[in-house]
PDB file of N, CA and C in Angstrom:
ATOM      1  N   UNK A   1     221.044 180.438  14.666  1.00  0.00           N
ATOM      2  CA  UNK A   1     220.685 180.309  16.083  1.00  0.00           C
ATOM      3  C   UNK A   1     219.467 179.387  16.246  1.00  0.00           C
ATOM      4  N   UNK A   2     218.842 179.563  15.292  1.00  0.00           N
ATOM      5  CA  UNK A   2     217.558 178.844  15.774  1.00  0.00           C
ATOM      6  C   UNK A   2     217.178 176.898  15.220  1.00  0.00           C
ATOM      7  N   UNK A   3     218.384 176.858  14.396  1.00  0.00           N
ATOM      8  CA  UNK A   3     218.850 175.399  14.224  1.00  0.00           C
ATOM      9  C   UNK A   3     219.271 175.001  15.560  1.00  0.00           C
ATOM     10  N   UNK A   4     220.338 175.677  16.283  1.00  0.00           N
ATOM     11  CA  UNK A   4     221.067 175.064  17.241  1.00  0.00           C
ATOM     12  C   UNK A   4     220.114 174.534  18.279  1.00  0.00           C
ATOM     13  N   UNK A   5     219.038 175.889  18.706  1.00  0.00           N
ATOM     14  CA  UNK A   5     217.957 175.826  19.519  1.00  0.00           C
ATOM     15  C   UNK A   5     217.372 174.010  19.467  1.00  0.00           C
ATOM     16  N   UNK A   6     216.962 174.015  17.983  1.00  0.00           N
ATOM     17  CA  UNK A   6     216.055 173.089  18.033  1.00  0.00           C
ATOM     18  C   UNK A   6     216.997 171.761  18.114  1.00  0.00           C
ATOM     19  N   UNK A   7     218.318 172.221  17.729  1.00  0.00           N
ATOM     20  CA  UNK A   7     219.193 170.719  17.593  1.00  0.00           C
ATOM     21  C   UNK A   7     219.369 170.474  19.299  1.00  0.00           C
ATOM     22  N   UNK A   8     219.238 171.342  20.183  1.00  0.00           N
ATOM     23  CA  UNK A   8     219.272 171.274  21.502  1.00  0.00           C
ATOM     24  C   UNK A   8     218.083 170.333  22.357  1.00  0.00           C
ATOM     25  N   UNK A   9     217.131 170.710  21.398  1.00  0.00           N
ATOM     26  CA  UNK A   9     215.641 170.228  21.836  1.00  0.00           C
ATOM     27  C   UNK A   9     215.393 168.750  21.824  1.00  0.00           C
ATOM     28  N   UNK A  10     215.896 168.136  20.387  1.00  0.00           N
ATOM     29  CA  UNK A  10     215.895 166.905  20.274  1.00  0.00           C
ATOM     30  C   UNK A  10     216.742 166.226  20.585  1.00  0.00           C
ATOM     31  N   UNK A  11     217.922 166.606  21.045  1.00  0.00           N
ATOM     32  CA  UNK A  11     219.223 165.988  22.148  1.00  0.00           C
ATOM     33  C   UNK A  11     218.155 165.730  23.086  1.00  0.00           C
ATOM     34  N   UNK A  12     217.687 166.849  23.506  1.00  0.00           N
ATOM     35  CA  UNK A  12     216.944 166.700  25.356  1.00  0.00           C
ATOM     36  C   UNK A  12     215.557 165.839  25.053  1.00  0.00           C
ATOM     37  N   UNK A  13     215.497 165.638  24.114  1.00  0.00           N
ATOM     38  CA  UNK A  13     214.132 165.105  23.814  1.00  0.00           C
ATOM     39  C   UNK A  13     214.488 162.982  23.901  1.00  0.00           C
ATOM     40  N   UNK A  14     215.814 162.984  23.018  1.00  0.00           N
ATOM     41  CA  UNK A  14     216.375 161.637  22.841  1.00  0.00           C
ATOM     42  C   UNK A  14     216.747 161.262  24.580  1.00  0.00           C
ATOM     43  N   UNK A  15     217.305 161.748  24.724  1.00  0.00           N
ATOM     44  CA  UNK A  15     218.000 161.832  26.399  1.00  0.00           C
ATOM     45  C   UNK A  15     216.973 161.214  27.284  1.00  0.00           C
ATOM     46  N   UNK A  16     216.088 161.909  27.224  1.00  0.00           N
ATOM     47  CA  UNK A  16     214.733 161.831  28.198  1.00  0.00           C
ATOM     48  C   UNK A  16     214.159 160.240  27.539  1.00  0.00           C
ATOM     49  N   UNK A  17     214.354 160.132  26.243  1.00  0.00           N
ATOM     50  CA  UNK A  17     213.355 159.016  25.970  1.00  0.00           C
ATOM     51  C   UNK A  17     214.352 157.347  26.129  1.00  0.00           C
ATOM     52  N   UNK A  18     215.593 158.006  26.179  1.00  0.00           N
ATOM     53  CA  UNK A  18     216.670 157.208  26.807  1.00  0.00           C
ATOM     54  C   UNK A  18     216.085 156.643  28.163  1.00  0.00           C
ATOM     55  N   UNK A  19     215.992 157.639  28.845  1.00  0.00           N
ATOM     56  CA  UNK A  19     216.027 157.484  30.420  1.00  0.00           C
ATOM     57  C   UNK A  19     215.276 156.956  30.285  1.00  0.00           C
ATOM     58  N   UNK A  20     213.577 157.147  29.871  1.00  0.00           N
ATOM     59  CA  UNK A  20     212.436 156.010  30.034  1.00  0.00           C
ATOM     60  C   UNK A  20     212.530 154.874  29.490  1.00  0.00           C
ATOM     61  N   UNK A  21     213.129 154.782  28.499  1.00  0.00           N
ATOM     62  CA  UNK A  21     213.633 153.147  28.192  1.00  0.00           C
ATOM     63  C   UNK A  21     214.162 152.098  29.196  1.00  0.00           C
ATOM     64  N   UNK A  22     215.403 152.918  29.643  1.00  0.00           N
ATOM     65  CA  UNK A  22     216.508 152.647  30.753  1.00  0.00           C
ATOM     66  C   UNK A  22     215.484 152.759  31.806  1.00  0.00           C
ATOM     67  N   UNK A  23     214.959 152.922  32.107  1.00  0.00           N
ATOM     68  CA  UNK A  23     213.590 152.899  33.683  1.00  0.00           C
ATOM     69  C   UNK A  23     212.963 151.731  33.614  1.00  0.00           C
ATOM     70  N   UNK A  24     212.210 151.788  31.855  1.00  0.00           N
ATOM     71  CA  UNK A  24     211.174 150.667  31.755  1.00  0.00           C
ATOM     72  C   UNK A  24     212.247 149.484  31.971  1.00  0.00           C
ATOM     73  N   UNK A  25     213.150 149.173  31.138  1.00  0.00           N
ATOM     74  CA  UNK A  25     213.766 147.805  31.664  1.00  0.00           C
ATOM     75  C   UNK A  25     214.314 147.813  32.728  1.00  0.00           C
ATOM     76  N   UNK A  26     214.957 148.376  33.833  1.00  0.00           N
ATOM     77  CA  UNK A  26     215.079 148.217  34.971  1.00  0.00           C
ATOM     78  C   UNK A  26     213.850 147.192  35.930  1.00  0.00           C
ATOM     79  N   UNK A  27     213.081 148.566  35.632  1.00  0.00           N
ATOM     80  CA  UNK A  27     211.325 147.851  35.890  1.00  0.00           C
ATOM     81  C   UNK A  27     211.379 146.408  36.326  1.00  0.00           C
ATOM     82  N   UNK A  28     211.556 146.460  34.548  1.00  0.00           N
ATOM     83  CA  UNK A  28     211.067 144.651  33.924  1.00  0.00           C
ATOM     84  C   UNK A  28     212.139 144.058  34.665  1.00  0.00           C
ATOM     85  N   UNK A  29     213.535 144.131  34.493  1.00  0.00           N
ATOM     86  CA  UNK A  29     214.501 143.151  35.671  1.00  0.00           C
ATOM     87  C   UNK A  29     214.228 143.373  36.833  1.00  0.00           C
ATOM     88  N   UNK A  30     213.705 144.192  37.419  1.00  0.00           N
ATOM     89  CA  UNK A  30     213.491 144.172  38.362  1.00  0.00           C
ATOM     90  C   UNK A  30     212.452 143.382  39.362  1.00  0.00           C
ATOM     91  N   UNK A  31     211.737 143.508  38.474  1.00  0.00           N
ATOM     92  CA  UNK A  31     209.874 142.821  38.596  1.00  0.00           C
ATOM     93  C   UNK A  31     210.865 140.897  38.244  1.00  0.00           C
ATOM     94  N   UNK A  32     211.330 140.657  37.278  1.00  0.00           N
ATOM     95  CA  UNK A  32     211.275 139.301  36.555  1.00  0.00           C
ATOM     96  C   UNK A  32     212.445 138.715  38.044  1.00  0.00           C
ATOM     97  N   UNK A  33     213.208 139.295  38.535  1.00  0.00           N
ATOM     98  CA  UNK A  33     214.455 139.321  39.583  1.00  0.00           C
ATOM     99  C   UNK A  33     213.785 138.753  40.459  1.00  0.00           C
ATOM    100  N   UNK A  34     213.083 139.679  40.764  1.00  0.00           N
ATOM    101  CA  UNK A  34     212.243 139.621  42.450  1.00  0.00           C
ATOM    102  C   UNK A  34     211.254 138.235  42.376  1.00  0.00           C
ATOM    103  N   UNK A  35     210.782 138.445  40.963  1.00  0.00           N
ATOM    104  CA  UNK A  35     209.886 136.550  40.950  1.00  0.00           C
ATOM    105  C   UNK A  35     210.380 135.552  40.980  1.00  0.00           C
ATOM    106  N   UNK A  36     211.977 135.436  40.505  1.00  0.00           N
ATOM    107  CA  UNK A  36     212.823 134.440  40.059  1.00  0.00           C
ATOM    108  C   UNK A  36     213.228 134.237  42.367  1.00  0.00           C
ATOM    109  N   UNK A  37     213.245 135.171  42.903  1.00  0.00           N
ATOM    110  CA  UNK A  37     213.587 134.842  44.349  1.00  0.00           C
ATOM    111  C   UNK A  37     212.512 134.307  44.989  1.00  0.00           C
ATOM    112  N   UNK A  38     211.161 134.649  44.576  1.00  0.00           N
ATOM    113  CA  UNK A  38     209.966 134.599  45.090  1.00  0.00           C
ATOM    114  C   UNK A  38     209.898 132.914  44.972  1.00  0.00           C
ATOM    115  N   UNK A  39     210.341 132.960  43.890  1.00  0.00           N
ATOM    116  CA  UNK A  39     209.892 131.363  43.602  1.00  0.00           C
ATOM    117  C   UNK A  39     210.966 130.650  43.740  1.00  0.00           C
ATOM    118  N   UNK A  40     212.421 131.028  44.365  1.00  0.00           N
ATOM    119  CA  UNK A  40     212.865 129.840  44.941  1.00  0.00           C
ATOM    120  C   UNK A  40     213.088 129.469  46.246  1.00  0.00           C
ATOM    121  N   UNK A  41     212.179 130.265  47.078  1.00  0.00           N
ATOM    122  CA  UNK A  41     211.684 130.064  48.788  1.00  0.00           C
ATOM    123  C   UNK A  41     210.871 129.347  48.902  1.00  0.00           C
TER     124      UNK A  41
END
């Protein structure tokens, strides 16, 4: 039981550090997107 526990933990642990990856580059395309329009007005 207490393998599974922890094998549960670091699923939710990878997951989460997924998502902040997947955030931070959004971010960054997002930010680099919006300059690439900025600068052709």
């Amino acid at each position: 039981m207490g393998a599974m526990e922890n094998y549960l933990a670091l699923e939710i642990f990878f997951i989460s550090l997924l998502v902040v990856a997947g955030l931070g580059m959004a971010g960054v395309a997002g930010l680099v997107i919006s300059r690439l329009f900025k600068g052709q007005k």
